[in-house]
C-alpha atoms as a PDB file:
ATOM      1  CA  UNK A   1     -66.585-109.476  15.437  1.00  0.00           C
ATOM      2  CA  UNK A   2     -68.613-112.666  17.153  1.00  0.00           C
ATOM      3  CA  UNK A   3     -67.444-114.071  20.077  1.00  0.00           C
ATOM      4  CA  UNK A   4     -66.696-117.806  19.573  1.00  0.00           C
ATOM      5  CA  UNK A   5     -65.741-120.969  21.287  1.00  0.00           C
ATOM      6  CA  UNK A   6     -64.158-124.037  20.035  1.00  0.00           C
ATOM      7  CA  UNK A   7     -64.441-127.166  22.468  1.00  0.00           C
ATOM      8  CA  UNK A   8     -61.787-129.813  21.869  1.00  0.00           C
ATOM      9  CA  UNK A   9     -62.332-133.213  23.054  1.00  0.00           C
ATOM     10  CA  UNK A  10     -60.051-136.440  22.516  1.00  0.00           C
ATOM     11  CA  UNK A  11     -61.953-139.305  21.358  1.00  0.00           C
ATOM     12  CA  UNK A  12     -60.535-143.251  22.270  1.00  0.00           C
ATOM     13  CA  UNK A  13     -61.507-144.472  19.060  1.00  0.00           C
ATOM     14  CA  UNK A  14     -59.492-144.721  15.805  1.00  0.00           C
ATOM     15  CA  UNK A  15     -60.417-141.413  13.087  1.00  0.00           C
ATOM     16  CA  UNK A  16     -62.086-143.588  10.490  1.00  0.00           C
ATOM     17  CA  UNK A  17     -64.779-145.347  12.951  1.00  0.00           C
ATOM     18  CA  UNK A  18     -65.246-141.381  14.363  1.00  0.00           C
ATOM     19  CA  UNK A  19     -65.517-140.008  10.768  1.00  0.00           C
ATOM     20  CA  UNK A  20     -67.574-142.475   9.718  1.00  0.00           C
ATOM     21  CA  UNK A  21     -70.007-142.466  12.237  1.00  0.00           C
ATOM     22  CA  UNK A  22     -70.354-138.207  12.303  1.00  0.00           C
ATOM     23  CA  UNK A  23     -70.013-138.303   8.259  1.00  0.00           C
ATOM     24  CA  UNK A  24     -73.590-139.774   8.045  1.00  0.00           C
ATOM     25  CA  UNK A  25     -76.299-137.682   9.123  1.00  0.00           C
ATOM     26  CA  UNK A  26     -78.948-139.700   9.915  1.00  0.00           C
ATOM     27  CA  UNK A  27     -76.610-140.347  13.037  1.00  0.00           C
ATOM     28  CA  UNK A  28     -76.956-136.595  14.003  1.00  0.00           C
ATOM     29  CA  UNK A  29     -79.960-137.098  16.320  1.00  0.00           C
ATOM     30  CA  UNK A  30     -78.306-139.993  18.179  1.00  0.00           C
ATOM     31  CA  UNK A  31     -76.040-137.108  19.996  1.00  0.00           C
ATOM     32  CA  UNK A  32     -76.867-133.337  19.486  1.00  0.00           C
ATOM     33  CA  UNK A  33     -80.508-132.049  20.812  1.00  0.00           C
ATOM     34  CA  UNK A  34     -82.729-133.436  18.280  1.00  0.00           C
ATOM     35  CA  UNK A  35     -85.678-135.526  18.541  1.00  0.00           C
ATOM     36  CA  UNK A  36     -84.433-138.577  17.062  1.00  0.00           C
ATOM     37  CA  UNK A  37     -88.319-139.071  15.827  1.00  0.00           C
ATOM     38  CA  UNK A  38     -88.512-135.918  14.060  1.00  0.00           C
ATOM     39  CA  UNK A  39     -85.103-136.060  12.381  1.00  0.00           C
ATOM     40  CA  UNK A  40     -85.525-136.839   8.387  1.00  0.00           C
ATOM     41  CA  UNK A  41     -84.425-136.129   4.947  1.00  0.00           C
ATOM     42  CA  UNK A  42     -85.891-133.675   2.795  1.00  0.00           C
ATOM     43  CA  UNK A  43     -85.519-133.208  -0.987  1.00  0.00           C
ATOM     44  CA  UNK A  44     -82.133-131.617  -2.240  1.00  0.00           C
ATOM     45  CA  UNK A  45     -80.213-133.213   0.614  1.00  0.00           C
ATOM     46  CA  UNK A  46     -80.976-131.311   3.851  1.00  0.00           C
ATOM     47  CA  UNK A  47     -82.841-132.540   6.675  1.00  0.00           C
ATOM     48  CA  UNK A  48     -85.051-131.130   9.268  1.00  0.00           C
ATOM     49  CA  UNK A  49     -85.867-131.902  12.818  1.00  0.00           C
ATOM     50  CA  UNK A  50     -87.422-130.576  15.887  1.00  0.00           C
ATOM     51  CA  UNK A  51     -84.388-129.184  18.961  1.00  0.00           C
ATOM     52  CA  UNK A  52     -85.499-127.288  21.974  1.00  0.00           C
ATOM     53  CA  UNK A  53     -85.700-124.485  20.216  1.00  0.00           C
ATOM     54  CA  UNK A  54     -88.354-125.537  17.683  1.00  0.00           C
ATOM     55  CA  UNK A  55     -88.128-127.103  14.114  1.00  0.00           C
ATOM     56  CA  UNK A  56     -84.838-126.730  12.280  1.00  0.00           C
ATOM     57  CA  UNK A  57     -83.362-127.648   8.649  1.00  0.00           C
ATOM     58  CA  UNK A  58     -79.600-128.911   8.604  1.00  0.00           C
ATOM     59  CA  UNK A  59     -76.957-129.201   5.745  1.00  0.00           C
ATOM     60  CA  UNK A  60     -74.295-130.895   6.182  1.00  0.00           C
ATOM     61  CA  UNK A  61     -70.788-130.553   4.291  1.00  0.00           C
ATOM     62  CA  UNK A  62     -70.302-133.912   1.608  1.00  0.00           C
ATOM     63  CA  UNK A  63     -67.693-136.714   3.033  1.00  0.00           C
ATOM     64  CA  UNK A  64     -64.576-135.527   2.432  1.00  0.00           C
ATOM     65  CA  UNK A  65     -60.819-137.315   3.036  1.00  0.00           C
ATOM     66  CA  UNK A  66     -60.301-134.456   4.727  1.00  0.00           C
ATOM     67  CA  UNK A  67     -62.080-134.718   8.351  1.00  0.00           C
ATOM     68  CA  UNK A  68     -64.241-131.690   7.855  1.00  0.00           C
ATOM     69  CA  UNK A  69     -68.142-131.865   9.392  1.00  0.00           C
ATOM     70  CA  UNK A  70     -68.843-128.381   8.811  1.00  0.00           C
ATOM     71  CA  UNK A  71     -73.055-128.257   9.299  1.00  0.00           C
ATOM     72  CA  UNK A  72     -75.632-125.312   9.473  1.00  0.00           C
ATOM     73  CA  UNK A  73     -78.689-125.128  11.239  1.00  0.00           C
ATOM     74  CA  UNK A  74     -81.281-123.090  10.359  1.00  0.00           C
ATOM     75  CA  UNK A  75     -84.687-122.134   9.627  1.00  0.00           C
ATOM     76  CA  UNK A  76     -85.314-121.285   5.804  1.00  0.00           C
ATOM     77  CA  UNK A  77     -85.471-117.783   5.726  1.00  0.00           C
ATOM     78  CA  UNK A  78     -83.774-116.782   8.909  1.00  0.00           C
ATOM     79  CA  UNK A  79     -80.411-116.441   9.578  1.00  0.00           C
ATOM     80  CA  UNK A  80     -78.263-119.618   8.610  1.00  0.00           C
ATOM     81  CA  UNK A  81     -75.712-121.010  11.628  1.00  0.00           C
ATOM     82  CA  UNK A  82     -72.574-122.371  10.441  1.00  0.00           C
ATOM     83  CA  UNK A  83     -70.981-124.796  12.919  1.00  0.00           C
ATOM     84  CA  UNK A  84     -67.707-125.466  11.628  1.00  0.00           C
ATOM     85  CA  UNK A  85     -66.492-128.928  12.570  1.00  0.00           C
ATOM     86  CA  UNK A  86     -63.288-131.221  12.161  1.00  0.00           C
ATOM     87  CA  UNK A  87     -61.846-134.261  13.509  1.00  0.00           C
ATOM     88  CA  UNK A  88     -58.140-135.746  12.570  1.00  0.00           C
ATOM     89  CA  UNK A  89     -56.208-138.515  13.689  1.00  0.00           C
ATOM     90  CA  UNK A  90     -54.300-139.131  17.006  1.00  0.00           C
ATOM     91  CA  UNK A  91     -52.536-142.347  16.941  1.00  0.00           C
ATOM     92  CA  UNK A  92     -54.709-144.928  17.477  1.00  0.00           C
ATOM     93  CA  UNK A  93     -57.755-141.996  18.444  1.00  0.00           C
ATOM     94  CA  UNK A  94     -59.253-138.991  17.057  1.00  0.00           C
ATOM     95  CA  UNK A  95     -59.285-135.608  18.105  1.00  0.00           C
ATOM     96  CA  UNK A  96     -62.443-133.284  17.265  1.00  0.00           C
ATOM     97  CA  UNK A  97     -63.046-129.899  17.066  1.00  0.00           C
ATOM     98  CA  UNK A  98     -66.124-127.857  17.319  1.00  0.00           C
ATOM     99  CA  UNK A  99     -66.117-123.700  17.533  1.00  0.00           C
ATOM    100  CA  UNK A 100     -69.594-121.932  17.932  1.00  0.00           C
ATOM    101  CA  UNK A 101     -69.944-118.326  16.728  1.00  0.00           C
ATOM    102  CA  UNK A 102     -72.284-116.064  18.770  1.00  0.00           C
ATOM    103  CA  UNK A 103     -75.724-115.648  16.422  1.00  0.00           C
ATOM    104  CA  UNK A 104     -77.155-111.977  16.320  1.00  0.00           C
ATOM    105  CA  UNK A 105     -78.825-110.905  18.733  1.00  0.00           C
ATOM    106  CA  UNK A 106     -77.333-112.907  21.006  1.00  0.00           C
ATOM    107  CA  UNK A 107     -76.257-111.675  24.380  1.00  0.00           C
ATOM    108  CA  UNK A 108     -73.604-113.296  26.456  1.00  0.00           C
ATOM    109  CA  UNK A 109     -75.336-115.158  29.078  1.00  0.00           C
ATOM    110  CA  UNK A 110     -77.548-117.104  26.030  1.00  0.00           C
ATOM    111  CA  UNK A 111     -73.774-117.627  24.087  1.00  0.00           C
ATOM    112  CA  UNK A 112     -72.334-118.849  27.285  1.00  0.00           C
ATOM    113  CA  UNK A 113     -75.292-121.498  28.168  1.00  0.00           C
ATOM    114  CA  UNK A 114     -75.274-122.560  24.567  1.00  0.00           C
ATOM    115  CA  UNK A 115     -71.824-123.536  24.998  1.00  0.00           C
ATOM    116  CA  UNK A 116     -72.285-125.621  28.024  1.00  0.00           C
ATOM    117  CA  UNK A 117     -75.289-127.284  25.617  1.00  0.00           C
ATOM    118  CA  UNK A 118     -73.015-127.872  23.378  1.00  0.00           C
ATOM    119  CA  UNK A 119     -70.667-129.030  25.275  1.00  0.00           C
ATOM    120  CA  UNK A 120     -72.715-131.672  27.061  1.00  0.00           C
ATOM    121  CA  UNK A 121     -73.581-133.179  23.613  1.00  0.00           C
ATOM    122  CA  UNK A 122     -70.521-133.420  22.303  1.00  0.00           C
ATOM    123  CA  UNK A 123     -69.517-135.103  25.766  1.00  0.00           C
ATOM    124  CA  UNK A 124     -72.788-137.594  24.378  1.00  0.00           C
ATOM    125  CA  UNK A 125     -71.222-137.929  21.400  1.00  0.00           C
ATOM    126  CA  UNK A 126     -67.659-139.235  22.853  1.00  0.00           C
ATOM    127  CA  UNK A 127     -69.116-141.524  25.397  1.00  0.00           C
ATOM    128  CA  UNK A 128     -71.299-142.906  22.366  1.00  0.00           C
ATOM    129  CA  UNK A 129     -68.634-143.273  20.358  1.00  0.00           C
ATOM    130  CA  UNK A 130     -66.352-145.050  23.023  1.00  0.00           C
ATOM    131  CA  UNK A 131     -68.748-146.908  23.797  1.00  0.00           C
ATOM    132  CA  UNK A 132     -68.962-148.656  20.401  1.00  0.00           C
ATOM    133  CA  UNK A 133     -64.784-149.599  20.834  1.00  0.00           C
ATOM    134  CA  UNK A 134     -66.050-151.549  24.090  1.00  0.00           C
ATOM    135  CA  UNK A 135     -68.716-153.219  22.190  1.00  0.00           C
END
């Protein structure tokens, strides 16, 4: 079994402003590591764009009622990354949930600072977000 990690944030915005924001991907590259220049659409519905790590493809899940954001990242051919995704409705905010799986191969110091990554742009992603109730 993979190790994993879910990171649970609360988000001081109301769940259909959240969902509708992280439902559309061309606003992927305005918080998770991706060159907002080299993010685009490709034929059949994914999209590819260039992260750290070098040029990636991404699928995202179709809008759903449901909250779900579920998204892979991958490069065709290799090894397909699920990153299952969700947020759902806290009173007047959102709550969002993100769990990583360890990729093979992976040891634990590269799963551990991959969290932290991830962490940091989800943090992104909530100050963007609550920055848009100020505004």
């Amino acid at each position: 079994m993979r190790r994993a990690h879910t990171i649970c944030l609360s988000i001081d915005l109301p769940f259909e402003a959240v969902y509708a924001f992280l439902s559309d991907p061309a606003n992927f590259s305005s918080w998770a590591a991706v060159e907002p220049d080299t993010f685009k659409p490709l034929p059949g519905g994914d999209w590819e764009g260039d992260m750290p790590v070098g040029p990636r493809h991404f699928r995202f899940i179709a809008p759903n009622a449901l909250g779900v954001l579920d998204h892979a990242i991958f490069v065709p051919g290799e090894e397909v990354l699920f990153m299952p995704m969700r947020v759902m409705p806290n009173l007047a905010g959102t709550e969002l949930t993100f769990t990583y799986l360890q990729r093979t191969g992976m040891g634990d110091a590269q799963f551990d600072s991959t969290v932290e990554w991830l962490t940091t742009d989800l943090l992104a992603l909530k100050s963007l977000l609550e920055a848009r109730k100020q505004g």
